[in-house]
C-alpha atoms as a PDB file:
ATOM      1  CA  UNK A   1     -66.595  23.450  40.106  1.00  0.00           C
ATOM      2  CA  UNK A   2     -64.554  20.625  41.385  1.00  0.00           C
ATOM      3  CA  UNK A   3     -65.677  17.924  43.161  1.00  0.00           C
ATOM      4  CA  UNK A   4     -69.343  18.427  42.641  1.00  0.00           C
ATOM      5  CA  UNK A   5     -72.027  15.186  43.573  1.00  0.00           C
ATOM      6  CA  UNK A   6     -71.879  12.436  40.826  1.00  0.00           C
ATOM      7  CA  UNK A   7     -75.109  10.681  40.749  1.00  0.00           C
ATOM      8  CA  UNK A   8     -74.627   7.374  39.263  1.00  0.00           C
ATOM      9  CA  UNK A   9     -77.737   4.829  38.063  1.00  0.00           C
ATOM     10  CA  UNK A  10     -77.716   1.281  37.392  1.00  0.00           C
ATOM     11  CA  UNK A  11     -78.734  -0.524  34.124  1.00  0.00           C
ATOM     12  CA  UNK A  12     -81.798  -2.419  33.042  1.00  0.00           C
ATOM     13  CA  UNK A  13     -81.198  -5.905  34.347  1.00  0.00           C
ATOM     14  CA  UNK A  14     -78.103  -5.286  37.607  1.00  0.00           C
ATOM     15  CA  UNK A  15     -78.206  -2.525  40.588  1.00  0.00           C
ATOM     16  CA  UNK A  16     -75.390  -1.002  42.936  1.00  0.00           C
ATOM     17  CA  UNK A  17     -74.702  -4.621  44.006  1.00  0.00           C
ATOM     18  CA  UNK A  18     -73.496  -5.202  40.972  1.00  0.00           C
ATOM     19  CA  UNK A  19     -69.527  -6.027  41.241  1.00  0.00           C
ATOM     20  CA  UNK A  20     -68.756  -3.713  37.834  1.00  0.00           C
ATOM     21  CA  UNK A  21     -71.093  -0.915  39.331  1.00  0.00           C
ATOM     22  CA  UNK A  22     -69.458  -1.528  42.983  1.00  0.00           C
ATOM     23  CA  UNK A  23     -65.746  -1.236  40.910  1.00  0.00           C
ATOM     24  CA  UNK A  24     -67.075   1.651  39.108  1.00  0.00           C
ATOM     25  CA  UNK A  25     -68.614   3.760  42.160  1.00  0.00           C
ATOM     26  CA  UNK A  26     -65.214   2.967  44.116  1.00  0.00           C
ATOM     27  CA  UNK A  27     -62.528   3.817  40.865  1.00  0.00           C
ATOM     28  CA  UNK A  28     -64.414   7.223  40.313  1.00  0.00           C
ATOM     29  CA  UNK A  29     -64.302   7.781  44.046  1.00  0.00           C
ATOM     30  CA  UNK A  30     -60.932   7.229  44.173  1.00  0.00           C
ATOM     31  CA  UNK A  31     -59.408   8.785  41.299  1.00  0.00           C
ATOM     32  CA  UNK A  32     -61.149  11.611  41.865  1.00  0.00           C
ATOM     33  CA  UNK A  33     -62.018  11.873  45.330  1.00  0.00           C
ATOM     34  CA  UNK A  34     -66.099  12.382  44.201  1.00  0.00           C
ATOM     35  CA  UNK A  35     -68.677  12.068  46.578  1.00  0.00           C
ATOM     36  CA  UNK A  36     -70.570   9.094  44.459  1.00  0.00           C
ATOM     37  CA  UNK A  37     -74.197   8.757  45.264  1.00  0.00           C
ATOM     38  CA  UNK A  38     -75.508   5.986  43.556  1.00  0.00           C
ATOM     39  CA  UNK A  39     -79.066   5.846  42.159  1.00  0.00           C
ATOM     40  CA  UNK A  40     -81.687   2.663  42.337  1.00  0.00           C
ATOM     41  CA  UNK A  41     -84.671   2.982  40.417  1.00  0.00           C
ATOM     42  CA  UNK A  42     -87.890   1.909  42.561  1.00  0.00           C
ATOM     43  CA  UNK A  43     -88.429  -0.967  40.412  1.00  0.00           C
ATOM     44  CA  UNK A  44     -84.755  -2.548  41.242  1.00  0.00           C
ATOM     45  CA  UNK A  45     -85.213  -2.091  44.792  1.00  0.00           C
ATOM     46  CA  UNK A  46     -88.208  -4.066  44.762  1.00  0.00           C
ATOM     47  CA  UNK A  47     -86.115  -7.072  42.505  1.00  0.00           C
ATOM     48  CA  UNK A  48     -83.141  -6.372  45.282  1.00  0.00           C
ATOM     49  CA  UNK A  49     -85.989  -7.321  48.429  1.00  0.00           C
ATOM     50  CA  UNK A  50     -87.920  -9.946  46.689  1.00  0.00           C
ATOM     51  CA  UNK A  51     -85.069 -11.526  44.564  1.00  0.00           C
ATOM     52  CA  UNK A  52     -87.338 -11.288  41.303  1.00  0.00           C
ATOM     53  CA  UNK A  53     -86.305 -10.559  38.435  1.00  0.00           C
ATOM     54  CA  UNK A  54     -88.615  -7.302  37.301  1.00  0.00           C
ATOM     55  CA  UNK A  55     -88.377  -5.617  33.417  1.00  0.00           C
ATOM     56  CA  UNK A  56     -87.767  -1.633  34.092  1.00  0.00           C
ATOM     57  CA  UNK A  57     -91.039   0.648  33.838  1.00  0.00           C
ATOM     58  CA  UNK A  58     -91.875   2.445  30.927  1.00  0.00           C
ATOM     59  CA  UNK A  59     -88.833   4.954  30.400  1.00  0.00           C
ATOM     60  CA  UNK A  60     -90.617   7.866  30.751  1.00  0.00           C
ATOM     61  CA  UNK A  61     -91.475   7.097  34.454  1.00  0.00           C
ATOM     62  CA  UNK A  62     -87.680   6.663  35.474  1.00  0.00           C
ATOM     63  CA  UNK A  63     -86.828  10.387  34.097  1.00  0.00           C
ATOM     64  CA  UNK A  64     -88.740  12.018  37.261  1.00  0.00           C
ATOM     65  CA  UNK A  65     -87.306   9.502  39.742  1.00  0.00           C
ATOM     66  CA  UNK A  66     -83.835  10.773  39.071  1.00  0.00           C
ATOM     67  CA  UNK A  67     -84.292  14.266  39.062  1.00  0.00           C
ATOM     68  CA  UNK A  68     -86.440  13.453  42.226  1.00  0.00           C
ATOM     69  CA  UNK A  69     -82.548  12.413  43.996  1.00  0.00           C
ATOM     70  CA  UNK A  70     -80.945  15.614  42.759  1.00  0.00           C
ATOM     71  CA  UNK A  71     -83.824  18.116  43.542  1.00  0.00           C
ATOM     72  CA  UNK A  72     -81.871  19.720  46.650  1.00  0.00           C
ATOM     73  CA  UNK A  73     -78.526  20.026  44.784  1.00  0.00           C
ATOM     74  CA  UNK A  74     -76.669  23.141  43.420  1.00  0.00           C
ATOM     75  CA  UNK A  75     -75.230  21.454  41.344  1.00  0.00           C
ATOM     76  CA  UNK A  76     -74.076  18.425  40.447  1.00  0.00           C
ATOM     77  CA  UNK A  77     -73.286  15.255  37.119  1.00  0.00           C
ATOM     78  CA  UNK A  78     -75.573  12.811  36.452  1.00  0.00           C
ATOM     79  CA  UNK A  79     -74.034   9.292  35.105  1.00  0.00           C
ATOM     80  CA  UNK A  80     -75.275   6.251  34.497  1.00  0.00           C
ATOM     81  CA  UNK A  81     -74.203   2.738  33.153  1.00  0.00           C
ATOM     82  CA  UNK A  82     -76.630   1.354  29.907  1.00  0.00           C
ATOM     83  CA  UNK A  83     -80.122   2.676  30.640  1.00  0.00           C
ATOM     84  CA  UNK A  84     -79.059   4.940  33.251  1.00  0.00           C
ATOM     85  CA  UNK A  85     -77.176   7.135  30.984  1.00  0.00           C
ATOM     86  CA  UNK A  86     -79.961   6.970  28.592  1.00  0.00           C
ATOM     87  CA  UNK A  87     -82.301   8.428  31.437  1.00  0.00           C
ATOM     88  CA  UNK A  88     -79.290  11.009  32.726  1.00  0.00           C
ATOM     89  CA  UNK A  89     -79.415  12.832  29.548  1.00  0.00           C
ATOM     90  CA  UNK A  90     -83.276  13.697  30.071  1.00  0.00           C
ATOM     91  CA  UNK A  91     -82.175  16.124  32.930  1.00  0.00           C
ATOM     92  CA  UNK A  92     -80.140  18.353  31.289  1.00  0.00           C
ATOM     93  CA  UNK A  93     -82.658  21.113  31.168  1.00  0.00           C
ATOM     94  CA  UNK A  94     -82.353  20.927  35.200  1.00  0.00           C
ATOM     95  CA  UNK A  95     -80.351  23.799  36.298  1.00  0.00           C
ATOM     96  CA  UNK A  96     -78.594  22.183  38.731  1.00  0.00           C
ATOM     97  CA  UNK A  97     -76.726  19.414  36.173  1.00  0.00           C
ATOM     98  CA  UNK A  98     -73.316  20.401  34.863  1.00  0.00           C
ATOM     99  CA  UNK A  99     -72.661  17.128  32.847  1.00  0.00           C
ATOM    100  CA  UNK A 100     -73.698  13.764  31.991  1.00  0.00           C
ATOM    101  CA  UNK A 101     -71.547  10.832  31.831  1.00  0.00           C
ATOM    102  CA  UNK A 102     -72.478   7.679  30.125  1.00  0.00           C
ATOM    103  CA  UNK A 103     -70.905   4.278  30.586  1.00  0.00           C
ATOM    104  CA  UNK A 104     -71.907   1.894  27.128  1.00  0.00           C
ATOM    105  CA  UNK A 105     -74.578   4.228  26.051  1.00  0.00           C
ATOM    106  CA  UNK A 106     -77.537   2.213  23.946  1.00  0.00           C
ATOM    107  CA  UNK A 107     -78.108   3.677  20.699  1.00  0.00           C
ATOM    108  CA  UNK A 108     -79.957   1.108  19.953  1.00  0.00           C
ATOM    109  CA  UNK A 109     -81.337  -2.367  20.381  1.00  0.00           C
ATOM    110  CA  UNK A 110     -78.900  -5.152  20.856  1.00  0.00           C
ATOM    111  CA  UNK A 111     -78.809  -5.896  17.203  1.00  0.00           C
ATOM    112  CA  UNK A 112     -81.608  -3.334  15.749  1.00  0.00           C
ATOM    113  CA  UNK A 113     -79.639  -0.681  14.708  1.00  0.00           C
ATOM    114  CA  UNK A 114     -82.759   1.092  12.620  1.00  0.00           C
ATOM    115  CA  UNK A 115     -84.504   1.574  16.194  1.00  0.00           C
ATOM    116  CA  UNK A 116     -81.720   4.115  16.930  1.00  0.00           C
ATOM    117  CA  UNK A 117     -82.381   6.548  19.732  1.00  0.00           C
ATOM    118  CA  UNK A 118     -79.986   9.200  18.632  1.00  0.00           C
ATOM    119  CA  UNK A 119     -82.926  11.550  19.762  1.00  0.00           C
ATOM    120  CA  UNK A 120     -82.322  11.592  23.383  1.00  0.00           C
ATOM    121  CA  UNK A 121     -79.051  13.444  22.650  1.00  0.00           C
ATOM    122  CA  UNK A 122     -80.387  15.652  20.152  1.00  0.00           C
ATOM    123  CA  UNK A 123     -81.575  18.430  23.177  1.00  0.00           C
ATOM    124  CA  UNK A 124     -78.589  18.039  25.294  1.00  0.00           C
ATOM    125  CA  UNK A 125     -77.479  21.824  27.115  1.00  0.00           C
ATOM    126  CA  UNK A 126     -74.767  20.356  28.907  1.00  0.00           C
ATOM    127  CA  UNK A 127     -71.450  18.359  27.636  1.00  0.00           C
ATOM    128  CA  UNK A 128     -71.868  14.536  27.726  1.00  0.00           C
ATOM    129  CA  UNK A 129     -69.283  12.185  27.839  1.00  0.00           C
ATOM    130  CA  UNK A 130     -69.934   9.131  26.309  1.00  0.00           C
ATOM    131  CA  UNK A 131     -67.893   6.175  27.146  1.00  0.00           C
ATOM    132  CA  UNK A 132     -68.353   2.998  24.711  1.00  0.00           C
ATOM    133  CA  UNK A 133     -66.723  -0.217  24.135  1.00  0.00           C
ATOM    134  CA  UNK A 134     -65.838  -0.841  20.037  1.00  0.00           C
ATOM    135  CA  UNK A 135     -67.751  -4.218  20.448  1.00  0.00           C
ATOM    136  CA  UNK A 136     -70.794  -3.175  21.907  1.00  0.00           C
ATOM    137  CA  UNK A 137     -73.825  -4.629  20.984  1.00  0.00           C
ATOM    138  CA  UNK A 138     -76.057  -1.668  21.516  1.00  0.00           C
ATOM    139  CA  UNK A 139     -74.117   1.274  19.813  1.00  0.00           C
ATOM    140  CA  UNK A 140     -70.186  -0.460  17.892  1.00  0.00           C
ATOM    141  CA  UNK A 141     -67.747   2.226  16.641  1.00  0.00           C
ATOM    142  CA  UNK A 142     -68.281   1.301  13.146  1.00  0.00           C
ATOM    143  CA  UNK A 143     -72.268   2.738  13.394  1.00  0.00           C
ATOM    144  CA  UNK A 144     -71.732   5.316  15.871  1.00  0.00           C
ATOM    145  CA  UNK A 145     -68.790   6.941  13.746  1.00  0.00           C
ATOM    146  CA  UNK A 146     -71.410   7.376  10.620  1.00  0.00           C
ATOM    147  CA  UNK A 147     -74.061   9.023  12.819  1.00  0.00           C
ATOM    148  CA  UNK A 148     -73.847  13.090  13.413  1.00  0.00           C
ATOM    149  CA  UNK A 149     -73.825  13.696  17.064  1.00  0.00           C
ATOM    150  CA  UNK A 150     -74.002  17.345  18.795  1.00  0.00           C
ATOM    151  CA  UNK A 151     -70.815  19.070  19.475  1.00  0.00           C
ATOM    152  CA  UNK A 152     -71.411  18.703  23.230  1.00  0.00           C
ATOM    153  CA  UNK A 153     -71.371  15.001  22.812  1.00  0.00           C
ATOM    154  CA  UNK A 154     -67.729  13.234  23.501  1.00  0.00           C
ATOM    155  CA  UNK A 155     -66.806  10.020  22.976  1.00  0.00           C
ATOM    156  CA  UNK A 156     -63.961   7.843  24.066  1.00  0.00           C
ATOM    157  CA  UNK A 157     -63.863   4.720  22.875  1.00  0.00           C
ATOM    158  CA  UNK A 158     -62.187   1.558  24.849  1.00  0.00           C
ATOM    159  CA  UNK A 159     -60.705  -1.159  22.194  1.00  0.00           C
ATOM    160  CA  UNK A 160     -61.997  -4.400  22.343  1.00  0.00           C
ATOM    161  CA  UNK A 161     -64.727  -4.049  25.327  1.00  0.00           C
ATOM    162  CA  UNK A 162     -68.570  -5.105  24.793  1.00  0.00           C
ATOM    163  CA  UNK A 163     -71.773  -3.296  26.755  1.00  0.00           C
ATOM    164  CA  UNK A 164     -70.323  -4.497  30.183  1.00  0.00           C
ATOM    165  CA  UNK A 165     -66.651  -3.267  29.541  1.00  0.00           C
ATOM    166  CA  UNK A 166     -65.346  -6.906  29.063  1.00  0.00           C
ATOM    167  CA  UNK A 167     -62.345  -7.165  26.530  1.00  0.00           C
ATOM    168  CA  UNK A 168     -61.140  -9.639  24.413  1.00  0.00           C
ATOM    169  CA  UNK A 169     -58.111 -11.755  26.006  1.00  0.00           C
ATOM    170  CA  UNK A 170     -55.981 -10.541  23.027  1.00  0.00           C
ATOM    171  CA  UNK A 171     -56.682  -7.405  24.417  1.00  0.00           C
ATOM    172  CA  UNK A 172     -54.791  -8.347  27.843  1.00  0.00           C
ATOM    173  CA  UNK A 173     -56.468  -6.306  30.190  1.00  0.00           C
ATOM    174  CA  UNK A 174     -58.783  -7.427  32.859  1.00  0.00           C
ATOM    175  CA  UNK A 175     -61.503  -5.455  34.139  1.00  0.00           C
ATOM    176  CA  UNK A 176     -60.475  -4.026  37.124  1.00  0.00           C
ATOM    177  CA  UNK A 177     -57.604  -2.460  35.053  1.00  0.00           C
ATOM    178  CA  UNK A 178     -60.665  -1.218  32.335  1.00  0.00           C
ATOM    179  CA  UNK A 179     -62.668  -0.117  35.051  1.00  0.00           C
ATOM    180  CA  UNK A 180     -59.400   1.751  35.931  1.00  0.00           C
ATOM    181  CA  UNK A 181     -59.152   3.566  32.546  1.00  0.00           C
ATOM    182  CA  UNK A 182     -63.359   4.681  33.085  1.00  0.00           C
ATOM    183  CA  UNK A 183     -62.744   6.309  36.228  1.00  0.00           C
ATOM    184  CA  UNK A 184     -59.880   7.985  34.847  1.00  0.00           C
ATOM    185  CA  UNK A 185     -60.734   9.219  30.956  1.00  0.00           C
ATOM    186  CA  UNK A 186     -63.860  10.387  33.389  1.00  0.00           C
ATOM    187  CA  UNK A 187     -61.924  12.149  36.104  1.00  0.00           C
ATOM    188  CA  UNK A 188     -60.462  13.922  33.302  1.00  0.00           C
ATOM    189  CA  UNK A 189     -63.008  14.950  31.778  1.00  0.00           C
ATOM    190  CA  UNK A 190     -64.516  16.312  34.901  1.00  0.00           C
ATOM    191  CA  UNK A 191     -61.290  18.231  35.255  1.00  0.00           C
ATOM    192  CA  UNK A 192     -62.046  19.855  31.723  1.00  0.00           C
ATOM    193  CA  UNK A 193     -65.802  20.500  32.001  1.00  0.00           C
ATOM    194  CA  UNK A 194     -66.803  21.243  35.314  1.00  0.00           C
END
């Protein structure tokens, strides 16, 4: 199935209007010629009008909203960047997904590595691509490579980037160039899976 929807969601804290998201969207899009149809969360499109800051919901109140955007779809891959992801790999049991890509997945807490949340791969029935900097503050190589992960569960790793896909300067890339290498390691893994 080529070409199939991509539904995309935002993070915690920055929507669609977002200039990494906007890059993101527009790569993926490009590379791959994928209709992108992004995903707000009810609570960021209240910060968006007001211009208030608001915390996310409880998680378990974001899981429906997705699948709410994909209930007409045959089929289709739900992404997301940070706590998107986290929330795209709660619809897996949905007929309709195929995949589930994840841009800086949090494994954990932004320095609390015991308050893991391995568990909301543990029931995945569809591959996931998992796409994580190796100085990210929420889930760095050096934990994630000592943790057993299920055997649908891929991850590429991008040297030197944090949570937001930032490198180093010794790295000497900029981010349009990084955001480059996302939308491609994910176009061709979409070529391989779907």
């Amino acid at each position: 199935m080529k070409n199939i929807p991509f539904y995309l969601a935002h993070g915690a804290r920055a929507g669609h209007s977002n200039a990494f998201l906007s890059q993101l969207c527009h790569a993926i899009s490009e590379q791959g010629k994928q209709a992108i149809v992004p995903v707000t969360f009810s609570y960021m499109k209240e910060q968006e009008i007001t211009a208030k800051r608001r915390p996310p919901p409880r998680f378990p109140t974001l899981v429906p909203e997705f699948a709410e955007y994909i209930k007409n779809e045959g089929a289709c891959i739900v992404a997301g960047k940070s706590m998107g992801g986290r929330v795209a790999t709660q619809l897996s049991n949905l007929s309709m997904v195929k995949g589930i890509v994840c841009f800086g997945f949090p494994f954990y807490p932004s320095g609390k590595p015991e308050k893991h949340r391995l568990a909301f791969l543990d029931n995945l029935q569809v591959p996931c691509l998992i796409i994580q900097g190796t100085r990210d503050q929420l889930g760095s190589r050096e934990w994630v490579n000592k943790q057993t992960l299920p055997a649908n569960v891929r991850i590429v790793w991008i040297e030197g980037a944090d949570h937001d896909f930032k490198t180093l300067k010794k790295q000497n890339t900029n981010i349009t160039e990084t955001i480059s290498e996302l939308a491609s390691i994910t176009q061709n893994w979409l070529d391989k899976t779907t």
